[in-house]
N, C-alpha and C. Protein backbone atom coordinates (compact mmCIF):
# COMPACT_ATOMS: atom_id res chain seq x y z
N UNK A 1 -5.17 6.20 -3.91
CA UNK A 1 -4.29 6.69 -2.89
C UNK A 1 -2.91 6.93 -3.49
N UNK A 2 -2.07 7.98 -3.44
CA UNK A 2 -1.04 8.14 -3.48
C UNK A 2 0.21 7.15 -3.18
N UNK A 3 0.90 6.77 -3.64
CA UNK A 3 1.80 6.11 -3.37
C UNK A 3 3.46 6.34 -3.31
N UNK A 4 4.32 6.59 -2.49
CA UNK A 4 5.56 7.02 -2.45
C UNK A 4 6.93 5.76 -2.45
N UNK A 5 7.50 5.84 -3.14
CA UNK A 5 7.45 4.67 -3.68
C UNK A 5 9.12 4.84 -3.99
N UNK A 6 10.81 4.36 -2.40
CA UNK A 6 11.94 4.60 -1.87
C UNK A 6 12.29 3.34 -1.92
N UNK A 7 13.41 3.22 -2.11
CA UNK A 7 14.24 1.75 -1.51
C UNK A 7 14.69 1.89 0.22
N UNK A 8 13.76 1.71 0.62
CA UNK A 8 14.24 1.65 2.39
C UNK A 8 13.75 2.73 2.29
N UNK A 9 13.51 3.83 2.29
CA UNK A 9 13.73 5.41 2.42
C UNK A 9 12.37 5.92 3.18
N UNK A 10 12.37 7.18 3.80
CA UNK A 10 11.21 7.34 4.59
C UNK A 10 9.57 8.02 3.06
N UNK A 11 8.60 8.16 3.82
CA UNK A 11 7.68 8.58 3.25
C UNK A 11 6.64 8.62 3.24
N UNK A 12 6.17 9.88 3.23
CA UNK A 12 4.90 10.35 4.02
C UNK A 12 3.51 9.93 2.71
N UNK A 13 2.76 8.98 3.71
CA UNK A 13 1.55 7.98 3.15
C UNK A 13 0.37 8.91 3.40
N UNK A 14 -0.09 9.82 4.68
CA UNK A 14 -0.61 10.18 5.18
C UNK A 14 -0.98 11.57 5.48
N UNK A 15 -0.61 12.40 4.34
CA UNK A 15 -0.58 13.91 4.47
C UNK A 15 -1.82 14.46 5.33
N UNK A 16 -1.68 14.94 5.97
CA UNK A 16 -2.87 14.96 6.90
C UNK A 16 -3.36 16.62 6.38
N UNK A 17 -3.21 17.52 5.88
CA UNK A 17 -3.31 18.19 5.09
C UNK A 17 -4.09 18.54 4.18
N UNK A 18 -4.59 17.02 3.83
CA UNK A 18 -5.36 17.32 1.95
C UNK A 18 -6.37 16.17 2.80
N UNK A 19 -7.98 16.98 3.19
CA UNK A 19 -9.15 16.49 3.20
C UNK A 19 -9.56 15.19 2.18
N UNK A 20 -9.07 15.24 1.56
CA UNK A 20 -9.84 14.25 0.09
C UNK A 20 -9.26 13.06 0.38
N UNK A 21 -7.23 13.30 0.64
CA UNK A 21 -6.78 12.02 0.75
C UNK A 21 -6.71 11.43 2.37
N UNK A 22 -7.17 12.31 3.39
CA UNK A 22 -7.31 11.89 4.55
C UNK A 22 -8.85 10.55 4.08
N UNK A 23 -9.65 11.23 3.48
CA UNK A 23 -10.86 10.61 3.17
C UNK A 23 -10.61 9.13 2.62
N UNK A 24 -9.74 9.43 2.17
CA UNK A 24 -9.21 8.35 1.38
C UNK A 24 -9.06 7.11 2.06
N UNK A 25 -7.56 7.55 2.84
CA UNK A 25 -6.39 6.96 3.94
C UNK A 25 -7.90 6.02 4.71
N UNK A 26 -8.79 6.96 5.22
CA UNK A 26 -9.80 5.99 6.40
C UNK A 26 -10.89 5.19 5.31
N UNK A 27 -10.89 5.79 4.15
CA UNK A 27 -11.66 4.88 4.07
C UNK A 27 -11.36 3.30 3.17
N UNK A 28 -10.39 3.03 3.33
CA UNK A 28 -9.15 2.01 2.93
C UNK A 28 -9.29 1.21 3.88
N UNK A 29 -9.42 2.00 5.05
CA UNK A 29 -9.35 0.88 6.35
C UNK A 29 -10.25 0.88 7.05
N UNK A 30 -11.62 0.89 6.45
CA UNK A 30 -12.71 0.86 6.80
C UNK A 30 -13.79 1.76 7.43
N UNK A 31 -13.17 3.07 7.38
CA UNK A 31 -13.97 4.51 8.11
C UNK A 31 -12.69 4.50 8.81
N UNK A 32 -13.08 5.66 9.52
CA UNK A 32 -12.13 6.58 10.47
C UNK A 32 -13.60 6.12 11.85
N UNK A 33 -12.53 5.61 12.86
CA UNK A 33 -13.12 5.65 14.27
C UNK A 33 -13.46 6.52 14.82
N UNK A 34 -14.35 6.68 15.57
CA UNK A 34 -14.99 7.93 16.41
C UNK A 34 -13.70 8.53 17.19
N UNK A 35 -13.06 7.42 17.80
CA UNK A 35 -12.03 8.36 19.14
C UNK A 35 -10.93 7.33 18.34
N UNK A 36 -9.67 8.00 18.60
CA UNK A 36 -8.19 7.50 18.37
C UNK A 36 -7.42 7.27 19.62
N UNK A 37 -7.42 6.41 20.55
CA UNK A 37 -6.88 6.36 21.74
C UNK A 37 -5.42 7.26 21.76
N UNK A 38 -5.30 7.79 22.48
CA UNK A 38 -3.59 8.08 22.79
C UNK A 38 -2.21 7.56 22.93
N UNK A 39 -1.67 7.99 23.02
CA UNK A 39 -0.56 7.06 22.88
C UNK A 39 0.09 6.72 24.23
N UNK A 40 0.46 5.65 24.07
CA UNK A 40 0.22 5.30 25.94
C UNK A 40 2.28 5.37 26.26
N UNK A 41 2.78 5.73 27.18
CA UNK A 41 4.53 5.83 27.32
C UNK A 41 4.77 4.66 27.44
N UNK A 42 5.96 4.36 27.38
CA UNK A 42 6.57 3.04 27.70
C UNK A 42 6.63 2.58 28.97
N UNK A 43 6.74 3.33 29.96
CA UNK A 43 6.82 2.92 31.38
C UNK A 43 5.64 2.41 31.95
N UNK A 44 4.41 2.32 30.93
CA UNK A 44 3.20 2.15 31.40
C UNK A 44 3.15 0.41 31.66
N UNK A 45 2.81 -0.20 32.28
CA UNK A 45 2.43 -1.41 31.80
C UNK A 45 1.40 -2.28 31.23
N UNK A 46 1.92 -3.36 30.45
CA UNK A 46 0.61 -3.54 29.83
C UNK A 46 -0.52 -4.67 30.50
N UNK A 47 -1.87 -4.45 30.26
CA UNK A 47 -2.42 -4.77 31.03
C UNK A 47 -2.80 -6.82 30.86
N UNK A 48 -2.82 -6.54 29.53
CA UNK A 48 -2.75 -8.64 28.83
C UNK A 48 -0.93 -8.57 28.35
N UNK A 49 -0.32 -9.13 29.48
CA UNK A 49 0.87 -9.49 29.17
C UNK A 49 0.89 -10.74 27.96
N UNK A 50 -0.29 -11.52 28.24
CA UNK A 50 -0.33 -12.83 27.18
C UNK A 50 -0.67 -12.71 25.81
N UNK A 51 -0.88 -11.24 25.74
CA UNK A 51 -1.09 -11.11 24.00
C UNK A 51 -0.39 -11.47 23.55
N UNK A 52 -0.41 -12.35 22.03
CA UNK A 52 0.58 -12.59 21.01
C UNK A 52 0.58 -11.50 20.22
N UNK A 53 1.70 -11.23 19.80
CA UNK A 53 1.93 -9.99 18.75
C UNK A 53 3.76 -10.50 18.62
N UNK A 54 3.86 -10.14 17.04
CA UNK A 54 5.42 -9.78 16.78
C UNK A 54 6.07 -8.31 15.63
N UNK A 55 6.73 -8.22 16.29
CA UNK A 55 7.06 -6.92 15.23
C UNK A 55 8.36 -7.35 14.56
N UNK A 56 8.34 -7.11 13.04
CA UNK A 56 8.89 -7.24 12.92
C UNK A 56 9.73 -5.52 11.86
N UNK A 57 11.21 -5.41 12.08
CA UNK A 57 12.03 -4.87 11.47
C UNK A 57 12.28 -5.12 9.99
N UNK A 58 11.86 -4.34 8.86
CA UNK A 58 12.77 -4.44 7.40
C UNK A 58 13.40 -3.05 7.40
N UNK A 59 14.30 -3.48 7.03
CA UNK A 59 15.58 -2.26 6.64
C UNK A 59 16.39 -2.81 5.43
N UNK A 60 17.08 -2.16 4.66
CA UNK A 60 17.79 -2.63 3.79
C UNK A 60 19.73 -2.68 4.20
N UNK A 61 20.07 -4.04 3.92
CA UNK A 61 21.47 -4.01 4.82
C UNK A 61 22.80 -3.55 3.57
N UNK A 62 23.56 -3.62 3.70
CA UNK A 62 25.34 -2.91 3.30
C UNK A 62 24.85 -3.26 1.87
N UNK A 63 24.44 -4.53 1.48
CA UNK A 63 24.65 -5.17 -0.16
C UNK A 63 23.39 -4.20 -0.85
N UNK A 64 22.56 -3.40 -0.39
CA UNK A 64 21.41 -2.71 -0.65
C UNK A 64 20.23 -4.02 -0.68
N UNK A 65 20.43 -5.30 -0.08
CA UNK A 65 19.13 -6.41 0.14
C UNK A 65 17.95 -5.82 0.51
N UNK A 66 16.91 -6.39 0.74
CA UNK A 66 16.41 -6.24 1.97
C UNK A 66 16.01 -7.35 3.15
N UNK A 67 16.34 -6.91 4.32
CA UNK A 67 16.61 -7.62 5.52
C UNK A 67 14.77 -7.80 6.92
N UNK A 68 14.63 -8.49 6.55
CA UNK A 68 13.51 -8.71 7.81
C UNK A 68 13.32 -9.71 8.97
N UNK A 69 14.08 -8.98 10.36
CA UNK A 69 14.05 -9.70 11.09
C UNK A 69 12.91 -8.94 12.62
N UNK A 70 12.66 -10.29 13.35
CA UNK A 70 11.92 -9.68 14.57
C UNK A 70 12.34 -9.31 15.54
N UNK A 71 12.24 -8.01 16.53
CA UNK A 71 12.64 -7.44 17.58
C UNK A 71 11.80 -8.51 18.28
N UNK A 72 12.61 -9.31 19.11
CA UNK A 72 12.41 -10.15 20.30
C UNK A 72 12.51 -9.64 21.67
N UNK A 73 13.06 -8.28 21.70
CA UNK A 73 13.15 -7.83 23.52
C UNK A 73 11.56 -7.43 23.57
N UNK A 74 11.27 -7.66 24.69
CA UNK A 74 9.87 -7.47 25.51
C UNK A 74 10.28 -6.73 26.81
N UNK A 75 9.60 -5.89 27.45
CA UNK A 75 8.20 -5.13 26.44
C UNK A 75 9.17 -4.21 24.83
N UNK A 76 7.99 -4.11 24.39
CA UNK A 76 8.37 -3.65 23.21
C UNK A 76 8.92 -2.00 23.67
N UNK A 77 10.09 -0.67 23.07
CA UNK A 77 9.76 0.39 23.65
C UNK A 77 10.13 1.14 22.58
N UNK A 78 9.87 2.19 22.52
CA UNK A 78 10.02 3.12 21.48
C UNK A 78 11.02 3.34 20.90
N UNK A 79 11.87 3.06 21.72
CA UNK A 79 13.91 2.43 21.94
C UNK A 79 13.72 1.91 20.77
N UNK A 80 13.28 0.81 20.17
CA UNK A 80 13.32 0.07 19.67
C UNK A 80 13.36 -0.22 18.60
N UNK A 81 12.71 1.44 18.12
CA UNK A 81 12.60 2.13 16.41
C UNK A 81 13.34 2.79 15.71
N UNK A 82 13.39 3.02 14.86
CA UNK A 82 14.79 3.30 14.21
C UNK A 82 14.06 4.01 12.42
N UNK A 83 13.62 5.47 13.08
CA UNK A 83 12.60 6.11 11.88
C UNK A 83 13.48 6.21 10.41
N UNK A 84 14.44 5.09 10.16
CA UNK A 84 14.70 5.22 9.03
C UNK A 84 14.95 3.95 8.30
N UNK A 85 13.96 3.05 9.17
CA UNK A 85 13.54 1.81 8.77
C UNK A 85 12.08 1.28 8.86
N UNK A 86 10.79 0.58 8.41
CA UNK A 86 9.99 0.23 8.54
C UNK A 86 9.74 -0.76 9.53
N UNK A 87 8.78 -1.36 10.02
CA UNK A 87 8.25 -2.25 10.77
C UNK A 87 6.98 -2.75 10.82
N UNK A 88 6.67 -4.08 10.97
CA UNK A 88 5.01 -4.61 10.62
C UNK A 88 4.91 -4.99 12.15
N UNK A 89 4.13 -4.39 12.66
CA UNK A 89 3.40 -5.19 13.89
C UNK A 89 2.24 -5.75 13.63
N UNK A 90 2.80 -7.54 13.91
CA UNK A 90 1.60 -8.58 13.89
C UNK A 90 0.72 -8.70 15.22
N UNK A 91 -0.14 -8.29 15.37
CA UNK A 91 -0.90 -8.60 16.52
C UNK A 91 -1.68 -10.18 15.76
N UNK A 92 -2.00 -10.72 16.91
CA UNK A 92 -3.09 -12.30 17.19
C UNK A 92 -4.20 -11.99 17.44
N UNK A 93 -4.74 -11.13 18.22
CA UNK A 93 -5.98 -10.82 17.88
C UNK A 93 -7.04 -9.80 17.16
């Protein structure tokens, strides 16, 4: 797989473009699923409020570090992203 490889910086993992490395991308993560659900809006609510999950924020701060902390507001919203920083969402189950 290709690798793009920024300090903080954005970069496209996923060229959707080139058949071979789409092939690739799914099969890394075990096949490509039959259906890809949609993407659901924020105003929606969610239906297991009790899921555990945390997301967390890395960005790189003023000293050029890098910084990883967790967005704690709930519900989570799209608000919340900031496409010139990364993020790991931990889901629990």
């Amino acid at each position: 797989m290709r690798r793009y490889e920024r300090h903080c910086g954005t970069a496209i993992v996923h060229p959707r473009e080139d058949p071979d490395l789409d092939k690739e991308f799914w099969g890394l993560l075990g096949g490509k699923p039959a259906q890809i659900n949609p993407a659901v809006p924020d105003d929606v609510p969610n239906e297991d409020e009790n899921m555990a999950y945390a997301l967390w924020e890395v960005k790189q701060d003023d000293s050029k570090k890098v910084k990883v902390t967790e967005v704690k507001d709930r519900p989570l919203k799209r608000a919340h992203l900031d496409s010139t920083n990364v993020y790991i969402l931990e889901t629990h189950k």
